[in-house]
C-alpha atoms as a PDB file:
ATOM      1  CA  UNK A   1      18.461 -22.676  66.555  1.00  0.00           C
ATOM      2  CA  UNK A   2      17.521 -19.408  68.608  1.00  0.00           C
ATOM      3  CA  UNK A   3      15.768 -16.842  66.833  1.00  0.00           C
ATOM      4  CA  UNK A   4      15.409 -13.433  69.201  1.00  0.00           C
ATOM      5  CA  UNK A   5      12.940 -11.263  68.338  1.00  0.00           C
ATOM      6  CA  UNK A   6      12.885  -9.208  70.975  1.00  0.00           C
ATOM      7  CA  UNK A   7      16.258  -7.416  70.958  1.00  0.00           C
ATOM      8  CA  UNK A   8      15.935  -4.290  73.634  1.00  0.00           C
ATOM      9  CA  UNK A   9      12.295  -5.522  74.789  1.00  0.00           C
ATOM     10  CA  UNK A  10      10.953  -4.001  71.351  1.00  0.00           C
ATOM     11  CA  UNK A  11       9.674  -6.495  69.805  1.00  0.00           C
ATOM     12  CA  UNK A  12       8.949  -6.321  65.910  1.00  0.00           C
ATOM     13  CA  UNK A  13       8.242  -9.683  63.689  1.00  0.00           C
ATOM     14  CA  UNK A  14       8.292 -12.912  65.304  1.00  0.00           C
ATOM     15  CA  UNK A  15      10.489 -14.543  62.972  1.00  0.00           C
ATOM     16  CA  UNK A  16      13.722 -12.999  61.248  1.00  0.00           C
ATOM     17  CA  UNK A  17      13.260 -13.901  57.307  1.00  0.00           C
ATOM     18  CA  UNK A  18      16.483 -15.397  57.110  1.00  0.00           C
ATOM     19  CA  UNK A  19      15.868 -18.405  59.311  1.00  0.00           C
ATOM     20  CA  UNK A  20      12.632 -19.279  56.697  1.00  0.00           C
ATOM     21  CA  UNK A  21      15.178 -18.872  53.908  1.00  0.00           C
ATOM     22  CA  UNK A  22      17.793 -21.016  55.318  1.00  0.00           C
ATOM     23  CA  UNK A  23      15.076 -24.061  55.890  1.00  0.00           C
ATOM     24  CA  UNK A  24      13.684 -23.328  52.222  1.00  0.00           C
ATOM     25  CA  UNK A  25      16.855 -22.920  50.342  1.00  0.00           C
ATOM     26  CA  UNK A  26      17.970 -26.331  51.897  1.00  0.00           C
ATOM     27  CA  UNK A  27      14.790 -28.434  51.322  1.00  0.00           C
ATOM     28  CA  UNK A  28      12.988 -28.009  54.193  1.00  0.00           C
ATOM     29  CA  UNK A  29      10.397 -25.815  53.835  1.00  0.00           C
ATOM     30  CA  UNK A  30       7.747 -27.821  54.220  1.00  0.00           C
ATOM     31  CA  UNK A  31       8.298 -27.835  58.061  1.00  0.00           C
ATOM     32  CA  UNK A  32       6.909 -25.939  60.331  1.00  0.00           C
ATOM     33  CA  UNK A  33       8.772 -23.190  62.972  1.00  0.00           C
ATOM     34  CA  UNK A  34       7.590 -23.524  66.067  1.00  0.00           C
ATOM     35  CA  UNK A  35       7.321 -20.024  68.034  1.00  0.00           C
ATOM     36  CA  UNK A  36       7.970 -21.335  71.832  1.00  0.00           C
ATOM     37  CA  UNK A  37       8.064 -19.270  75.019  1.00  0.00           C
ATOM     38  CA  UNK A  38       7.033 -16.474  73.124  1.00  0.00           C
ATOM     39  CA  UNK A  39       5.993 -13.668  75.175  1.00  0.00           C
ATOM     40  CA  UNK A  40       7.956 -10.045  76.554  1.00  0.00           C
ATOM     41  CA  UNK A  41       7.944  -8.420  80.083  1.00  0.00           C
ATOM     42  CA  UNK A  42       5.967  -5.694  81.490  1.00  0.00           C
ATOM     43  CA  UNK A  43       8.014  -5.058  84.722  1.00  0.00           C
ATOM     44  CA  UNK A  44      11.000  -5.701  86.057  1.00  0.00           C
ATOM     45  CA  UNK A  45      13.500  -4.320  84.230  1.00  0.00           C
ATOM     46  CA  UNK A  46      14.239  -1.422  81.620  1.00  0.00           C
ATOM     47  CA  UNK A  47      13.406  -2.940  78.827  1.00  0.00           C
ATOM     48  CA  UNK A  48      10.370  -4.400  80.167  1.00  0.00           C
ATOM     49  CA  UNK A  49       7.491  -3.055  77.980  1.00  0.00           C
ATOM     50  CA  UNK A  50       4.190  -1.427  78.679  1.00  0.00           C
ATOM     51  CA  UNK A  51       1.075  -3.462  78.800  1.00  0.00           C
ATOM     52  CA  UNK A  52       0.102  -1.526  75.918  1.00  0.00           C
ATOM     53  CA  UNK A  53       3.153  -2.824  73.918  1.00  0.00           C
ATOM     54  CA  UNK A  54       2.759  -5.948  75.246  1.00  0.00           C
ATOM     55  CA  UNK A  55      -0.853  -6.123  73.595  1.00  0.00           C
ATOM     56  CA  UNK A  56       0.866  -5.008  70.170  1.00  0.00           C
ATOM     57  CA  UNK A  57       3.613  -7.784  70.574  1.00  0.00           C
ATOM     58  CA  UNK A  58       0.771 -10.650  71.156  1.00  0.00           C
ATOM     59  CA  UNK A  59      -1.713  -8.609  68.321  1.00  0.00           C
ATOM     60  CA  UNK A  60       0.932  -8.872  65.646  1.00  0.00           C
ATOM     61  CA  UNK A  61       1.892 -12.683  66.553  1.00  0.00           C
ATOM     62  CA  UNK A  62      -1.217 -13.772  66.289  1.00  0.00           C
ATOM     63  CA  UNK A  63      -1.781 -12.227  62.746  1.00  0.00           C
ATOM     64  CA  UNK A  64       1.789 -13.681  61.556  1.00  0.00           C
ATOM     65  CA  UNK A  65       0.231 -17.123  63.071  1.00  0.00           C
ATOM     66  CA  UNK A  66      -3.157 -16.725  60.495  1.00  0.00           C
ATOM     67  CA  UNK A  67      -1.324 -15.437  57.419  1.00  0.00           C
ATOM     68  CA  UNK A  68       2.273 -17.249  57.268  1.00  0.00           C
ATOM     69  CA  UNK A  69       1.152 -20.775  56.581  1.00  0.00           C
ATOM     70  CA  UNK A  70       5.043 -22.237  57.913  1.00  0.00           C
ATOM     71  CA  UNK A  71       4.439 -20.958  61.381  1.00  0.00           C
ATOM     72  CA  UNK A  72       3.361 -23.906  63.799  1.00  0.00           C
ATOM     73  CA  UNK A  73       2.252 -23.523  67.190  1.00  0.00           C
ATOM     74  CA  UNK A  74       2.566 -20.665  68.864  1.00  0.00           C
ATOM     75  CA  UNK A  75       3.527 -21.510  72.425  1.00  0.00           C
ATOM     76  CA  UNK A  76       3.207 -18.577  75.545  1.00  0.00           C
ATOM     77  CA  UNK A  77       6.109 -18.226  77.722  1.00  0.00           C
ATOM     78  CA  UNK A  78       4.002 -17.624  80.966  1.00  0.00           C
ATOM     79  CA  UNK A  79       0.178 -17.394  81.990  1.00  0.00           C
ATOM     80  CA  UNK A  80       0.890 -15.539  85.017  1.00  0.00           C
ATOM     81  CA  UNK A  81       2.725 -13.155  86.410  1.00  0.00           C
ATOM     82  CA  UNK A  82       4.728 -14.779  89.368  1.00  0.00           C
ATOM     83  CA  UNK A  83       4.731 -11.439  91.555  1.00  0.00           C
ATOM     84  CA  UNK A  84       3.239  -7.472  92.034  1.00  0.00           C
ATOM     85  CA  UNK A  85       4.467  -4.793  89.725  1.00  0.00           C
ATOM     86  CA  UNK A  86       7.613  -3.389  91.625  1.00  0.00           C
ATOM     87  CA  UNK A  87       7.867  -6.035  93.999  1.00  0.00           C
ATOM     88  CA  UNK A  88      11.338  -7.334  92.235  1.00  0.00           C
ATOM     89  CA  UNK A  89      13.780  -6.777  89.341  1.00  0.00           C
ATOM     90  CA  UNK A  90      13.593 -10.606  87.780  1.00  0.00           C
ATOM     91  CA  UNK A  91      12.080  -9.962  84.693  1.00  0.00           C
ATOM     92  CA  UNK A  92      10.918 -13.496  84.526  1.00  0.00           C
ATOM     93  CA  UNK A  93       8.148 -12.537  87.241  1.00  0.00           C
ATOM     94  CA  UNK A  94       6.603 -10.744  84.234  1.00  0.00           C
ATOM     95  CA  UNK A  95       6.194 -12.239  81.163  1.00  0.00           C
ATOM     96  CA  UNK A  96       2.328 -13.369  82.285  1.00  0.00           C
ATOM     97  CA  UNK A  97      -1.011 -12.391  80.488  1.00  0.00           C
ATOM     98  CA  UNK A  98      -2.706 -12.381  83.504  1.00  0.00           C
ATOM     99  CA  UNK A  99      -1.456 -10.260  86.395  1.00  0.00           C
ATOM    100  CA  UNK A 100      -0.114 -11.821  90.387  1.00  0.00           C
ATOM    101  CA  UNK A 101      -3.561 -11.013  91.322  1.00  0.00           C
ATOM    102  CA  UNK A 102      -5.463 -12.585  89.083  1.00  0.00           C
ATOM    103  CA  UNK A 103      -6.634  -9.423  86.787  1.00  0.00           C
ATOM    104  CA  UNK A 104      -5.590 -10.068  83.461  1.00  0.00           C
ATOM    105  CA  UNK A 105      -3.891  -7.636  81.108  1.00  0.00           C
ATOM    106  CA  UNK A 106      -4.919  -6.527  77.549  1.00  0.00           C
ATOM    107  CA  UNK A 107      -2.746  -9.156  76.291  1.00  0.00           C
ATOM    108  CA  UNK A 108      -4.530 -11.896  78.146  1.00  0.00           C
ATOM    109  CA  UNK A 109      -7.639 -10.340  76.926  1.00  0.00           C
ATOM    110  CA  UNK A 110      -7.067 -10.492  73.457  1.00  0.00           C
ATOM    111  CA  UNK A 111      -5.501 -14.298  73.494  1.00  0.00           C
ATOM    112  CA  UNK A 112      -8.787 -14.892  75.130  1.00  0.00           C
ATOM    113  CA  UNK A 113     -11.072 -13.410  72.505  1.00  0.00           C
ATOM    114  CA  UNK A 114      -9.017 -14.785  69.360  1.00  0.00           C
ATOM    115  CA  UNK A 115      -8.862 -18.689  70.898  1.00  0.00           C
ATOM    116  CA  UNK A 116     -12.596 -18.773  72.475  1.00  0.00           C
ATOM    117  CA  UNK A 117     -14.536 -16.077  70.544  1.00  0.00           C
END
């Protein structure tokens, strides 16, 4: 089962309530949802986000990961970013929390300071 979460690049919750509903109201709510390659763009197309957003995005995962007890792992779509800012339109060069040249972004940042304070 897909769940989106990023319809139109905004981002929002990381899980929909339903799909938590569904596995409780047929016995399995004892399992875990595994969030996997979670992240959202900050180039490439135009509903790429700012690195600001981004930030926001990864901020309010990572809060959902310490309160909601039925999240599992939370698993990053991409480290890095596979090219420059500009330098194409594949969104997938941009999901990264660390820029092509090695800087990293707020997001990265913050990952960084919750997992190795």
């Amino acid at each position: 089962m897909s769940v989106e979460s990023f319809a139109g690049g905004g981002g929002g919750g990381i899980v929909r309530p339903s799909l938590r509903g569904i596995m409780t109201a047929n016995g399995d709510s004892a399992k875990k949802i595994w969030i996997t390659e979670f992240g959202a763009p900050t180039s490439g197309t135009p509903d790429s986000v700012s690195e600001a957003r981004q930030l926001e995005i990864y901020q309010a995962a990572m809060a959902d990961k310490q309160t909601k007890s039925w999240l599992g792992p939370l698993i990053f779509y991409r480290l890095n970013d596979y090219a420059p800012y500009g330098a194409t339109t594949d969104r997938e060069s941009y999901f990264g929390a660390v820029r092509s040249d090695g800087t990293v972004k707020p997001s990265g940042a913050y990952v960084k300071s919750v997992l190795c304070p």
